[in-house]
PDB file of N, CA and C in Angstrom:
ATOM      1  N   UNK A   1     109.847 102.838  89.985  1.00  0.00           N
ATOM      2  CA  UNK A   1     110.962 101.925  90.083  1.00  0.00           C
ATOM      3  C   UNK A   1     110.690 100.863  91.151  1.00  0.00           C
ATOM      4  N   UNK A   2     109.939 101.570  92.449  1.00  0.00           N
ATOM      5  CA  UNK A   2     109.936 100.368  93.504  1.00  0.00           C
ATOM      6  C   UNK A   2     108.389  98.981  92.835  1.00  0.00           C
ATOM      7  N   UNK A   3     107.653  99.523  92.082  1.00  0.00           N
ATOM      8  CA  UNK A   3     106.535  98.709  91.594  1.00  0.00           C
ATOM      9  C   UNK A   3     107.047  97.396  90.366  1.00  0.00           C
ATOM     10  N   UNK A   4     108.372  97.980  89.723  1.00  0.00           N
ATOM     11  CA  UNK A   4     108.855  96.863  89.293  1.00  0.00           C
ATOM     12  C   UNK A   4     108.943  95.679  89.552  1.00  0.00           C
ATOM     13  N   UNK A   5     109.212  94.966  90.900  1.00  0.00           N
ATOM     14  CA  UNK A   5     109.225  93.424  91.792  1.00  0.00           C
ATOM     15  C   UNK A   5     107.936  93.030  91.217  1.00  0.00           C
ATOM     16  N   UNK A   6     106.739  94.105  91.942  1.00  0.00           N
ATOM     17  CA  UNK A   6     105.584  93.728  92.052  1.00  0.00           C
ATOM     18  C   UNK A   6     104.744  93.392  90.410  1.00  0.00           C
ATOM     19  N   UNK A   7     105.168  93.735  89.491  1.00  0.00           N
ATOM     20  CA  UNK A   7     104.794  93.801  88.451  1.00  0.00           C
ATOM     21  C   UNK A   7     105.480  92.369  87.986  1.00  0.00           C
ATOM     22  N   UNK A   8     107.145  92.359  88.358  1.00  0.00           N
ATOM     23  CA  UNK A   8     107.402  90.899  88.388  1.00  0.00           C
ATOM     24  C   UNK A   8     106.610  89.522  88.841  1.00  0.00           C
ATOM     25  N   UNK A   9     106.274  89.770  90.357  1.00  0.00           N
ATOM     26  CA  UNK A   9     105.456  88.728  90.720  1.00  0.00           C
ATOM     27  C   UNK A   9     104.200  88.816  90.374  1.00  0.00           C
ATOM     28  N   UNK A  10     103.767  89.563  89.547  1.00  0.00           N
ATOM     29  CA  UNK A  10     102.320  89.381  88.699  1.00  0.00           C
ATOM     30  C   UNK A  10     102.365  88.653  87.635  1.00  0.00           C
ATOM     31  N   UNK A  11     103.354  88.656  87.195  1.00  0.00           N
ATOM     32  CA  UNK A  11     103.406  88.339  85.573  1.00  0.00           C
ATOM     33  C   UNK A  11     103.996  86.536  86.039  1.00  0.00           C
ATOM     34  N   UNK A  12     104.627  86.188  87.361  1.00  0.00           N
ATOM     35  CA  UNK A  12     104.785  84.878  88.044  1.00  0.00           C
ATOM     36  C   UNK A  12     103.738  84.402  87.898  1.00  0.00           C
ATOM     37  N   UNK A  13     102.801  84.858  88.659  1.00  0.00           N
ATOM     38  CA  UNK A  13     101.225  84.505  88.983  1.00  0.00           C
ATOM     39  C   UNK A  13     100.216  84.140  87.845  1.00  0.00           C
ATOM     40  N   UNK A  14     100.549  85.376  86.462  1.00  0.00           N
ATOM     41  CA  UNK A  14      99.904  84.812  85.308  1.00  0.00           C
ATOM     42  C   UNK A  14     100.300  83.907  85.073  1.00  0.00           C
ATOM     43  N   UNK A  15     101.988  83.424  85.007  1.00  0.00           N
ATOM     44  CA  UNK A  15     102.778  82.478  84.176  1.00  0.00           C
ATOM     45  C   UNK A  15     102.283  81.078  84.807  1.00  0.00           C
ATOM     46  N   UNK A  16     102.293  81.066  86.273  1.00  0.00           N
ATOM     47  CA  UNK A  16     101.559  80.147  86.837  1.00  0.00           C
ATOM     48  C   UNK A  16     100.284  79.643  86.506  1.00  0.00           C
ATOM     49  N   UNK A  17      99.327  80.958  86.058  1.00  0.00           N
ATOM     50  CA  UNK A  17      98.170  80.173  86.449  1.00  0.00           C
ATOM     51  C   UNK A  17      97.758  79.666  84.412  1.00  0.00           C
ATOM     52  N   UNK A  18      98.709  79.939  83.834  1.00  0.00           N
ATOM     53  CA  UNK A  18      98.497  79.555  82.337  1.00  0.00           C
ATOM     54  C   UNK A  18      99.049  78.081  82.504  1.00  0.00           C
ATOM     55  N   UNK A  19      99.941  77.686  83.882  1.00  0.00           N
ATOM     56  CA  UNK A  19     100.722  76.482  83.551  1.00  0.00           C
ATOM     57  C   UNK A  19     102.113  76.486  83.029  1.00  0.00           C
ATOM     58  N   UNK A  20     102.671  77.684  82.992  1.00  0.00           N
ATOM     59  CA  UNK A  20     104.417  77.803  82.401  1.00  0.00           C
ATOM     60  C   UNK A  20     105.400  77.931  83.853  1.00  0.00           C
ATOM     61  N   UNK A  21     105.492  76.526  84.157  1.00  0.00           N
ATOM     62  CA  UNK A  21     106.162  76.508  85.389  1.00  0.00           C
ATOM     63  C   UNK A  21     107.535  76.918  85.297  1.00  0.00           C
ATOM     64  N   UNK A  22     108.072  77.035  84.674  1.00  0.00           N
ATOM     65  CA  UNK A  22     109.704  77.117  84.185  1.00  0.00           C
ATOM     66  C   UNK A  22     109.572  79.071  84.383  1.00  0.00           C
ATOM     67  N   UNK A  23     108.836  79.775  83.511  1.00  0.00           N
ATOM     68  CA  UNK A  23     108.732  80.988  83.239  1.00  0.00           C
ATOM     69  C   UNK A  23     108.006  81.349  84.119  1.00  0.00           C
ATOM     70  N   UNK A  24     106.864  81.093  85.301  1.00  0.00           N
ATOM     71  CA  UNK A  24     106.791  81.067  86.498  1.00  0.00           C
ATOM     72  C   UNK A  24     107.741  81.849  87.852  1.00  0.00           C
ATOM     73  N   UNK A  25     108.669  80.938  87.527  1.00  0.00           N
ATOM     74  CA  UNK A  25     110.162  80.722  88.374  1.00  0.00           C
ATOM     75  C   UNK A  25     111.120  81.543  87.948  1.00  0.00           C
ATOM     76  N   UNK A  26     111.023  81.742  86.729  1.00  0.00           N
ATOM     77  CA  UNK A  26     112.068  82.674  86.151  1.00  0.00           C
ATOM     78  C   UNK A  26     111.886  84.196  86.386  1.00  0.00           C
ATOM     79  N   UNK A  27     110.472  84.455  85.992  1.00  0.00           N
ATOM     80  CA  UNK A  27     110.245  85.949  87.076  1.00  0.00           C
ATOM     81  C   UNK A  27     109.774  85.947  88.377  1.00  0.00           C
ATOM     82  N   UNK A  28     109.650  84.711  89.149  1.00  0.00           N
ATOM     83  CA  UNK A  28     109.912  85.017  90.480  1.00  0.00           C
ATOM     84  C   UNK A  28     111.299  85.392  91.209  1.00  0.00           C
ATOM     85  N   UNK A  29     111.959  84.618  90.443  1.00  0.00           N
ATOM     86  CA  UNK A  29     113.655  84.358  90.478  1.00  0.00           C
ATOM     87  C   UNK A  29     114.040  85.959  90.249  1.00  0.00           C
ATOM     88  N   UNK A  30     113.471  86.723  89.544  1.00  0.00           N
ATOM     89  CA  UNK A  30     113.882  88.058  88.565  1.00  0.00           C
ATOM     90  C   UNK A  30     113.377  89.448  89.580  1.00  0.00           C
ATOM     91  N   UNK A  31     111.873  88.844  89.898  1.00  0.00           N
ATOM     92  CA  UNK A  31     111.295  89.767  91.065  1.00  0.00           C
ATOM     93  C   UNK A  31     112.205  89.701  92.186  1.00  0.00           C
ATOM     94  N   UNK A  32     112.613  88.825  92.743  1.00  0.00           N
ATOM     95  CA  UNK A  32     113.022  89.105  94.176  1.00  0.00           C
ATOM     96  C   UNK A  32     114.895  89.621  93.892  1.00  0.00           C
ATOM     97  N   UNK A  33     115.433  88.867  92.972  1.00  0.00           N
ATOM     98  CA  UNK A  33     116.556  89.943  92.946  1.00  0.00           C
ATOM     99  C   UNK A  33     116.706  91.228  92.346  1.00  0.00           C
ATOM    100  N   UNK A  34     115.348  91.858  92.247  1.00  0.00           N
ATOM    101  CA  UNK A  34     115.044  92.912  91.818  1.00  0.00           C
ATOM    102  C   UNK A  34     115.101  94.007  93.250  1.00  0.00           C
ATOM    103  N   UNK A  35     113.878  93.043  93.656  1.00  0.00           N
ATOM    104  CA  UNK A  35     113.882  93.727  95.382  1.00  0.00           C
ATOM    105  C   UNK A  35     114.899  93.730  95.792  1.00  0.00           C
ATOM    106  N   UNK A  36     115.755  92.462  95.545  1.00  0.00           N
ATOM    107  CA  UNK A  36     117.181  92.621  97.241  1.00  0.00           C
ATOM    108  C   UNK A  36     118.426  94.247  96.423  1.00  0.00           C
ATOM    109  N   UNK A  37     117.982  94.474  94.745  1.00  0.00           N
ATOM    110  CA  UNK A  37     119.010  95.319  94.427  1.00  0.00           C
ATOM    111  C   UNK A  37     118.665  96.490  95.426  1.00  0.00           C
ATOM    112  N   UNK A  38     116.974  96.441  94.826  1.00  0.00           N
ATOM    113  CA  UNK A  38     116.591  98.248  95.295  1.00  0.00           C
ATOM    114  C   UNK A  38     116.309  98.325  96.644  1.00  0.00           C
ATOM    115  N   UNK A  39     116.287  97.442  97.641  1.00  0.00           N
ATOM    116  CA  UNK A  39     116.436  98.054  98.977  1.00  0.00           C
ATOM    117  C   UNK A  39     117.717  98.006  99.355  1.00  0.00           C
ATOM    118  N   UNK A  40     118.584  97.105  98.576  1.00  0.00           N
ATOM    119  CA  UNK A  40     120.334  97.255  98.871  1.00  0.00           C
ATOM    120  C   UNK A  40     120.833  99.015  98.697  1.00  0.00           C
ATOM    121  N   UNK A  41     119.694  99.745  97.490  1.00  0.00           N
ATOM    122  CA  UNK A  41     119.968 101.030  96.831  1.00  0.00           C
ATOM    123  C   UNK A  41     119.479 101.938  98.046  1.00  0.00           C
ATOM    124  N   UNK A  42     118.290 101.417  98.436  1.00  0.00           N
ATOM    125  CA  UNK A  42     117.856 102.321  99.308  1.00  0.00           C
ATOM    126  C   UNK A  42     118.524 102.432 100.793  1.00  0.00           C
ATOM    127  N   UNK A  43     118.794 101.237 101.421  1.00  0.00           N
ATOM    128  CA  UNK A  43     119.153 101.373 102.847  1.00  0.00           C
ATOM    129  C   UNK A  43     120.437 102.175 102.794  1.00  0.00           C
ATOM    130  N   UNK A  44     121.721 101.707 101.533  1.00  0.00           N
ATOM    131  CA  UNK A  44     122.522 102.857 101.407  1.00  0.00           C
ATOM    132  C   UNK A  44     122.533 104.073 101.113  1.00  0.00           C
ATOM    133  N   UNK A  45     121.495 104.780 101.174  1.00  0.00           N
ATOM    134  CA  UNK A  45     121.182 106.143 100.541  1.00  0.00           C
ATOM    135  C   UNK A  45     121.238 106.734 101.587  1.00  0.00           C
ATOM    136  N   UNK A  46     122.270 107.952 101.648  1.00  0.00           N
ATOM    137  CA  UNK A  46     122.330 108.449 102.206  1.00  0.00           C
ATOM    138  C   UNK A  46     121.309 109.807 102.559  1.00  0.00           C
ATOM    139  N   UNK A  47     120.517 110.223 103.386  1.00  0.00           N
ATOM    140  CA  UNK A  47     119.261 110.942 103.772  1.00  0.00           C
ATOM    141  C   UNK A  47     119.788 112.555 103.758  1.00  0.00           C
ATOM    142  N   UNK A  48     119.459 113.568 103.335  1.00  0.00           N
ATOM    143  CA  UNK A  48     120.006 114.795 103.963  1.00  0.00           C
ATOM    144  C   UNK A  48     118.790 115.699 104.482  1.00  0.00           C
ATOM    145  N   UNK A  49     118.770 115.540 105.581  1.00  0.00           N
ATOM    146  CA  UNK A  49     117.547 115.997 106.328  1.00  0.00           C
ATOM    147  C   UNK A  49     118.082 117.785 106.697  1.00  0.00           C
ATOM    148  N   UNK A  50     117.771 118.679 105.882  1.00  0.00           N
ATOM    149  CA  UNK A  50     118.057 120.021 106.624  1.00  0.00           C
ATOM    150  C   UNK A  50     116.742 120.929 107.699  1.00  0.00           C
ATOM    151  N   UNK A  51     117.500 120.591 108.623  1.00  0.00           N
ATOM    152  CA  UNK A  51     115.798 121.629 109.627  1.00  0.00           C
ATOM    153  C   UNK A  51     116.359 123.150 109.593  1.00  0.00           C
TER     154      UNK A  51
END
């Protein structure tokens, strides 16, 4: 789940380097509010640490 972004900004990078500036942007745009969901998921997660 966390490799999703990164798989986003790969497929940016192809879209870029074929020249599809529009679709480029659109999964960069897609990657990073991908990231801000799942560390929004994570920092609220609550931890249950039993020693």
């Amino acid at each position: 789940m966390m490799s999703v972004p990164f798989v986003l900004f790969a497929c940016a990078i192809g879209a870029a380097w074929l020249r599809h500036r529009s679709l480029s942007v659109g999964f960069w745009l897609v990657g990073v509010t991908a990231m801000l969901v799942l560390f929004r998921v994570h920092v609220t997660e609550v931890l249950s640490i039993q020693l």
